[in-house]
Protein backbone atom coordinates (compact mmCIF):
# COMPACT_ATOMS: atom_id res chain seq x y z
CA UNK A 1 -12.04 -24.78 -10.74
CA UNK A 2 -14.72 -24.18 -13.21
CA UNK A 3 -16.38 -21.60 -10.77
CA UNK A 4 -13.23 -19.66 -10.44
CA UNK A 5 -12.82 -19.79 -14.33
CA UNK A 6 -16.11 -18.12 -14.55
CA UNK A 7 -14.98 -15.20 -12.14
CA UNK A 8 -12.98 -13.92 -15.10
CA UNK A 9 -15.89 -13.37 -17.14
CA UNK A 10 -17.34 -10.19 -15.21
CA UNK A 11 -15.26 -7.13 -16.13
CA UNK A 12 -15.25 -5.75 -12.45
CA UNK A 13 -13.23 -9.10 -11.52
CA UNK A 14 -10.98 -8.54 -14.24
CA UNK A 15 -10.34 -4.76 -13.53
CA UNK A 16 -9.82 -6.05 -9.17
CA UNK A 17 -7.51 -9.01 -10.80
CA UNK A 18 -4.89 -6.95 -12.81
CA UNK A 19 -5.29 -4.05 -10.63
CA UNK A 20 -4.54 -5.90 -7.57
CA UNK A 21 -2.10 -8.19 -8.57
CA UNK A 22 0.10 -4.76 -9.96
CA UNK A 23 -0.75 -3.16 -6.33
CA UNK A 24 0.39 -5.77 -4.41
CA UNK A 25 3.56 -6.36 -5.63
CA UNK A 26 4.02 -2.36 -5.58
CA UNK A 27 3.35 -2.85 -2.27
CA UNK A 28 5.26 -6.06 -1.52
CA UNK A 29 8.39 -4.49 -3.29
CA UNK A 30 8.51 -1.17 -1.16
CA UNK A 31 6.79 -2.66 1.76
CA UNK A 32 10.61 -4.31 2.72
CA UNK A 33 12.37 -1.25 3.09
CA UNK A 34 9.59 0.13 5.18
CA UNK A 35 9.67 -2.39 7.60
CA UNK A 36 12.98 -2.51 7.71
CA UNK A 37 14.14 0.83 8.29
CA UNK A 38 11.45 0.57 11.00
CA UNK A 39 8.86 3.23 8.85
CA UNK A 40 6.00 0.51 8.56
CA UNK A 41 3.33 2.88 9.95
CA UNK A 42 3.88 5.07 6.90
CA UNK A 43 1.66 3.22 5.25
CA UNK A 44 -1.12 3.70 7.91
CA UNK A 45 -0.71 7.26 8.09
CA UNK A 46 -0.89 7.70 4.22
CA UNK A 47 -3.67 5.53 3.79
CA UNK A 48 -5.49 8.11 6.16
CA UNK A 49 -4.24 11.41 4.20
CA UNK A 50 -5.75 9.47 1.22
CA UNK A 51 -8.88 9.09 2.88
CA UNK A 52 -9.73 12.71 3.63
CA UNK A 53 -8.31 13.75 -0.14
CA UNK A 54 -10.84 11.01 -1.18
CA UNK A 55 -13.97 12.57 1.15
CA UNK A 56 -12.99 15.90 -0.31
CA UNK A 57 -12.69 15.44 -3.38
CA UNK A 58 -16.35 13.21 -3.58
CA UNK A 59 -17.99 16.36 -1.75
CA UNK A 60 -16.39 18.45 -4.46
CA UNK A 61 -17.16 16.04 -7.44
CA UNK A 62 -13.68 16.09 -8.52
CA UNK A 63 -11.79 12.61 -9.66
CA UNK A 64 -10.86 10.98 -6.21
CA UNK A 65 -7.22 10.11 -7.72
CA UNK A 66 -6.27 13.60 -9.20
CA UNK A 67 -6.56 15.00 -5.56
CA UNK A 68 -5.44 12.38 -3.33
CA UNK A 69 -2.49 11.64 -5.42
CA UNK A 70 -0.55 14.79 -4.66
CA UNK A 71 -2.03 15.48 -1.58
CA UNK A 72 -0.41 11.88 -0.36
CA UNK A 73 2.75 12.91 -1.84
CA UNK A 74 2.94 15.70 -0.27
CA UNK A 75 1.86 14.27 3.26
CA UNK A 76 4.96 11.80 2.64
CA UNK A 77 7.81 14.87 2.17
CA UNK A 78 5.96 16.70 5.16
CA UNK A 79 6.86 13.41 7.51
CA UNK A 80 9.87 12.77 5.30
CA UNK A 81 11.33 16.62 6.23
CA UNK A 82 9.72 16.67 9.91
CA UNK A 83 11.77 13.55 10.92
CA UNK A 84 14.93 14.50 9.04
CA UNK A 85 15.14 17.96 10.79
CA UNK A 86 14.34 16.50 14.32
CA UNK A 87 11.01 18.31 14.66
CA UNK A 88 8.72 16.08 15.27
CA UNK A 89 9.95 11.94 15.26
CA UNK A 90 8.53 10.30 12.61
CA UNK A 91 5.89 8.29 14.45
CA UNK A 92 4.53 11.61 15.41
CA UNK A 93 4.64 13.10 12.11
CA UNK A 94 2.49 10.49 10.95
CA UNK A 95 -0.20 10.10 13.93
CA UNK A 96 -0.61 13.73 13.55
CA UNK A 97 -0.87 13.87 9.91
CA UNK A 98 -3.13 11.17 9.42
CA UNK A 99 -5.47 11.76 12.74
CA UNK A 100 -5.88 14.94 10.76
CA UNK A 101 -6.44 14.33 7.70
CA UNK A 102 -9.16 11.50 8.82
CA UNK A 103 -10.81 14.10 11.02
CA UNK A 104 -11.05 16.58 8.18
CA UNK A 105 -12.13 14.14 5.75
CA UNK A 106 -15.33 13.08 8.19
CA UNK A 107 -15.66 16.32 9.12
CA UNK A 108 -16.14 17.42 5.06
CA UNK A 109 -18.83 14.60 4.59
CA UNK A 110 -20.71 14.60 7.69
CA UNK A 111 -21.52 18.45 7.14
CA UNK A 112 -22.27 18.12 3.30
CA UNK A 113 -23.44 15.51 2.73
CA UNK A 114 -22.95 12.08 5.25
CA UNK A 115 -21.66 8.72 5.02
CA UNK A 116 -22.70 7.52 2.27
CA UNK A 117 -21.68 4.24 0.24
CA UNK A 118 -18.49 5.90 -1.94
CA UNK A 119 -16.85 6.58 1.50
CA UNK A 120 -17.40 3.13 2.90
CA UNK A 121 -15.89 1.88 -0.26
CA UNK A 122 -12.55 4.17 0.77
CA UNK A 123 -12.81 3.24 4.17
CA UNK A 124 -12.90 -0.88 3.60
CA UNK A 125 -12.25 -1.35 -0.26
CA UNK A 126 -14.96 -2.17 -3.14
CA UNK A 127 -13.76 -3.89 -6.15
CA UNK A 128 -17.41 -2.72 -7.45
CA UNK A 129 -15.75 0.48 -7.06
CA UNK A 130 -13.02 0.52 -9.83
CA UNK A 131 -13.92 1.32 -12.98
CA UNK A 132 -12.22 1.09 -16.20
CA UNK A 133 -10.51 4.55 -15.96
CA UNK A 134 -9.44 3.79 -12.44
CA UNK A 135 -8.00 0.19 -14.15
CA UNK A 136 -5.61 2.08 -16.93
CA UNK A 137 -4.26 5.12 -14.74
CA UNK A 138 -3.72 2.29 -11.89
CA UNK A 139 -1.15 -0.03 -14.72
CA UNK A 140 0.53 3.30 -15.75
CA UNK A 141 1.19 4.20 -12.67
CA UNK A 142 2.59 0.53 -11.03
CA UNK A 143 4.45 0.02 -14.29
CA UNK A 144 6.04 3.62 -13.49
CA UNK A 145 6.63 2.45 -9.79
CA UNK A 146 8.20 -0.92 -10.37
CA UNK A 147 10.70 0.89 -12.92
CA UNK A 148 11.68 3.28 -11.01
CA UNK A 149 11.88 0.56 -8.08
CA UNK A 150 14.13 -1.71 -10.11
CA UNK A 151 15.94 1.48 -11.23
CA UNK A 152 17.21 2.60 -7.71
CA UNK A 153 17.39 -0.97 -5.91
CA UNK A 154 20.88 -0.82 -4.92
CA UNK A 155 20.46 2.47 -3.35
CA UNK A 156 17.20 1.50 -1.69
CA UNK A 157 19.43 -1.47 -0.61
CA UNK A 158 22.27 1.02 1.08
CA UNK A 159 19.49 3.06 2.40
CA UNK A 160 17.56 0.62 3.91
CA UNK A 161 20.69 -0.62 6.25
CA UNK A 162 22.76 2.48 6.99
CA UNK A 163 22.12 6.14 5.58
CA UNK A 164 24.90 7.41 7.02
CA UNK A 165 27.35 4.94 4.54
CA UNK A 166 25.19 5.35 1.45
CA UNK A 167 25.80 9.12 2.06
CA UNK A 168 29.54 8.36 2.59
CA UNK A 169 29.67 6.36 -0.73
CA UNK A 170 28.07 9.60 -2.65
CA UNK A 171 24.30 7.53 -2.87
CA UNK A 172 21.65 10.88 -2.65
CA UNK A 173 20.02 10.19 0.27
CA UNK A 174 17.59 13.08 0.64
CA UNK A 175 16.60 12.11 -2.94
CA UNK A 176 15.55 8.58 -2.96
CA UNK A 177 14.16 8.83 0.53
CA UNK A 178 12.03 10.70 -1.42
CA UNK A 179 11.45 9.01 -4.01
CA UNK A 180 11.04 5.96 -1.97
CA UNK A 181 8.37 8.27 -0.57
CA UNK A 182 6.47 9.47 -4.05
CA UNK A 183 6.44 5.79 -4.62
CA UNK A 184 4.62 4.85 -1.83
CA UNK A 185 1.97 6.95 -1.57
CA UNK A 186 1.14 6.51 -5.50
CA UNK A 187 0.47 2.89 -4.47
CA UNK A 188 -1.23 3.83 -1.00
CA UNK A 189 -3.32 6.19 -3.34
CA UNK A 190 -3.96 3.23 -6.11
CA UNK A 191 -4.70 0.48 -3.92
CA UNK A 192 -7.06 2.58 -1.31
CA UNK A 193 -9.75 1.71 -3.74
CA UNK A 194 -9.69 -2.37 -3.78
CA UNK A 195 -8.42 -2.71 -0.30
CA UNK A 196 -9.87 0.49 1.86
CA UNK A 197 -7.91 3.17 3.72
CA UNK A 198 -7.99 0.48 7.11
CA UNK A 199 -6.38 -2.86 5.34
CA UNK A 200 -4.66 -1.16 2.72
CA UNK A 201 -1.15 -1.10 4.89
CA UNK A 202 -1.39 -4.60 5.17
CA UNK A 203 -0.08 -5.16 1.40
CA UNK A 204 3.33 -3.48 2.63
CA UNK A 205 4.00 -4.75 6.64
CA UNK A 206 3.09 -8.62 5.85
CA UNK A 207 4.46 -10.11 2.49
CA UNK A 208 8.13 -8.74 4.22
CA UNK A 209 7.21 -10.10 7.83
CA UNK A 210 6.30 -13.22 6.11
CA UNK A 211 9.19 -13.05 3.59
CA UNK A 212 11.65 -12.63 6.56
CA UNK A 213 10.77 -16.43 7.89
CA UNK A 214 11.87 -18.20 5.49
CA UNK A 215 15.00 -15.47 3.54
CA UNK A 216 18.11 -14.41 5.07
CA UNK A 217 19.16 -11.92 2.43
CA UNK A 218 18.28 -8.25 1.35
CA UNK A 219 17.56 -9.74 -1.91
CA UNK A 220 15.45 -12.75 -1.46
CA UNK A 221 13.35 -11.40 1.39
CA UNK A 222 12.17 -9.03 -1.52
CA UNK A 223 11.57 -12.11 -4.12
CA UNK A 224 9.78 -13.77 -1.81
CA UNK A 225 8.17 -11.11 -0.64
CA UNK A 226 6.59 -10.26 -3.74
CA UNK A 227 5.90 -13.96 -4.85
CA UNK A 228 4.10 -14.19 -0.95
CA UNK A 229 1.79 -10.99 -2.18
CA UNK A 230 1.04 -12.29 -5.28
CA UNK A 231 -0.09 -15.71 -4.20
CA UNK A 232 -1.96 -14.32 -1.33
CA UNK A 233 -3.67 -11.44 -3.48
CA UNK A 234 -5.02 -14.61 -5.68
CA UNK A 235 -6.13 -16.60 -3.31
CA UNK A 236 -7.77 -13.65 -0.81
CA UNK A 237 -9.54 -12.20 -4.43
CA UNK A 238 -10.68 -16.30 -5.17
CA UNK A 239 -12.02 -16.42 -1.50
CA UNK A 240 -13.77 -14.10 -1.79
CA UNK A 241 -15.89 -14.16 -4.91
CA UNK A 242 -16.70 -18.03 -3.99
CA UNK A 243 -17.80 -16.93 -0.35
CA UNK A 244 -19.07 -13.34 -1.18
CA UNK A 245 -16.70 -12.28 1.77
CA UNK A 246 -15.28 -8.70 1.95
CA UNK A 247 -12.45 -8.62 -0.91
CA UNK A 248 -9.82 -6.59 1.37
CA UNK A 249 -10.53 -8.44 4.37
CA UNK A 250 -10.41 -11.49 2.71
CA UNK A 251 -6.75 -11.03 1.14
CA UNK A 252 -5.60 -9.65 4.91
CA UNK A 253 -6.90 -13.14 6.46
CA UNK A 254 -4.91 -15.23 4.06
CA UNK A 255 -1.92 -12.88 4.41
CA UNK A 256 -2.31 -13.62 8.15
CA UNK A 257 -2.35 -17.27 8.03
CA UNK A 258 0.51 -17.51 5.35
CA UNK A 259 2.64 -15.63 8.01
CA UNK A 260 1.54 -17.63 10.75
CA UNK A 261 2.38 -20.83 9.30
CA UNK A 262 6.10 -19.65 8.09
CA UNK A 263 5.94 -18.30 11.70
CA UNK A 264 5.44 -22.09 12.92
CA UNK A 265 7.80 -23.82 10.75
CA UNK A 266 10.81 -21.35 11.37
CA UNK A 267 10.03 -22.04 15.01
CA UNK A 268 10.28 -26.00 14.34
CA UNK A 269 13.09 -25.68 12.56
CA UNK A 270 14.71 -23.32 15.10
């Protein structure tokens, strides 16, 4: 206990702590919806987008966040409006966005100026790699995407289950499935730099897969889904400072085992 006291008196730990704790349940919160509607992959395919805005915007020398922000967002509306209008499905949208994006970004660096260790920070997550800056923009913008989660929840909740009737009931569909979209790739974007553009989808898909084995309602899948994050996020960050394992990999390993084990006991009890 006294060990993991002590982790608390570096500044990088404390910057990873509040930074991840407001990023996972971001992600936790929205991540329910995704996998609901059946748009988990989203995620995956913005966490890509992020990556190449991120490798661009290095080789330029340009704050990583003030490119790959709006270049995410806008990724998000192009799968958002390709899927509506029956262009491309929305699995394709995304492979092809984010196979893209990823090839561009490598692309970028490998003719400037190579791999080098920013990158592999993107690509797996650093929590070396936030700084102070990083820290305040990253609480602005959470606090911004948990009010304007809690804002629209009961029309998240009608769109999550049947479009079609939250149209019918006068709910603006085309605008909250965007907004639904901003808000996600603002915490793809934030959380890209603790957990890396591979694991970072993990924060969304698992706290609601886990959630689901143990809640029956809308409602409480997303409490416990966020209280699942949370706890995991602690003990993955913990792990990993006492073992000096990978801090994204680390939190993915305990979210695995957490679902696992509700995975067991809802069979039992089944």
């Amino acid at each position: 206990m006294s060990e993991l006291l002590m982790m608390f008196s570096y500044q990088f730990i404390v910057r990873a702590f509040v930074v991840g704790l407001l990023i996972s349940l971001c992600a936790s919160l929205l991540g329910v919806s995704l996998v609901l509607r059946g748009n988990a992959m989203i995620s995956d395919g913005l966490s890509h987008v992020s990556f190449g805005a991120f490798a661009v915007a290095t080789v330029l020398n340009i704050a990583p966040l003030t490119l790959a922000i709006p270049l995410a967002i806008v990724a998000s509306i192009i799968i958002l409006q390709l899927d509506e209008r029956h262009m491309i499905h929305g699995d394709g949208a995304i492979a092809l966005l984010s196979s893209s994006a990823l090839a561009i970004g490598v692309m970028v660096i490998s003719i400037t100026k190579g791999v080098n260790t920013d990158i592999n920070n993107y690509l797996f997550g650093s929590i070396l790699s936030l700084s102070n800056t990083d820290m305040i923009i990253s609480i602005v913008l959470s606090i911004m995407v948990l009010i304007l989660f809690f804002y629209s929840y009961h029309r998240i909740f009608a769109l999550t289950f049947d479009q079609d009737f939250a149209r019918s009931t006068g709910v603006k569909v085309d605008l909250y499935n965007m907004i639904i979209a901003i808000l996600c790739s603002v915490t793809i974007v934030l959380g890209m730099r603790m957990m890396g553009a591979l694991l970072i989808s993990s924060l969304t898909i698992f706290p609601c897969l886990s959630s689901m084995r143990i809640a029956r309602t809308f409602r409480l899948v997303v409490l416990w889904a966020a209280i699942i994050a949370v706890v995991c996020f602690i003990i993955g960050l913990s792990i990993s400072y006492l073992y000096a394992t990978p801090t994204g990999a680390s939190i993915v390993i305990v979210h695995l085992v957490v679902f696992l084990i509700l995975s067991v006991v809802q069979m039992v009890k089944a």
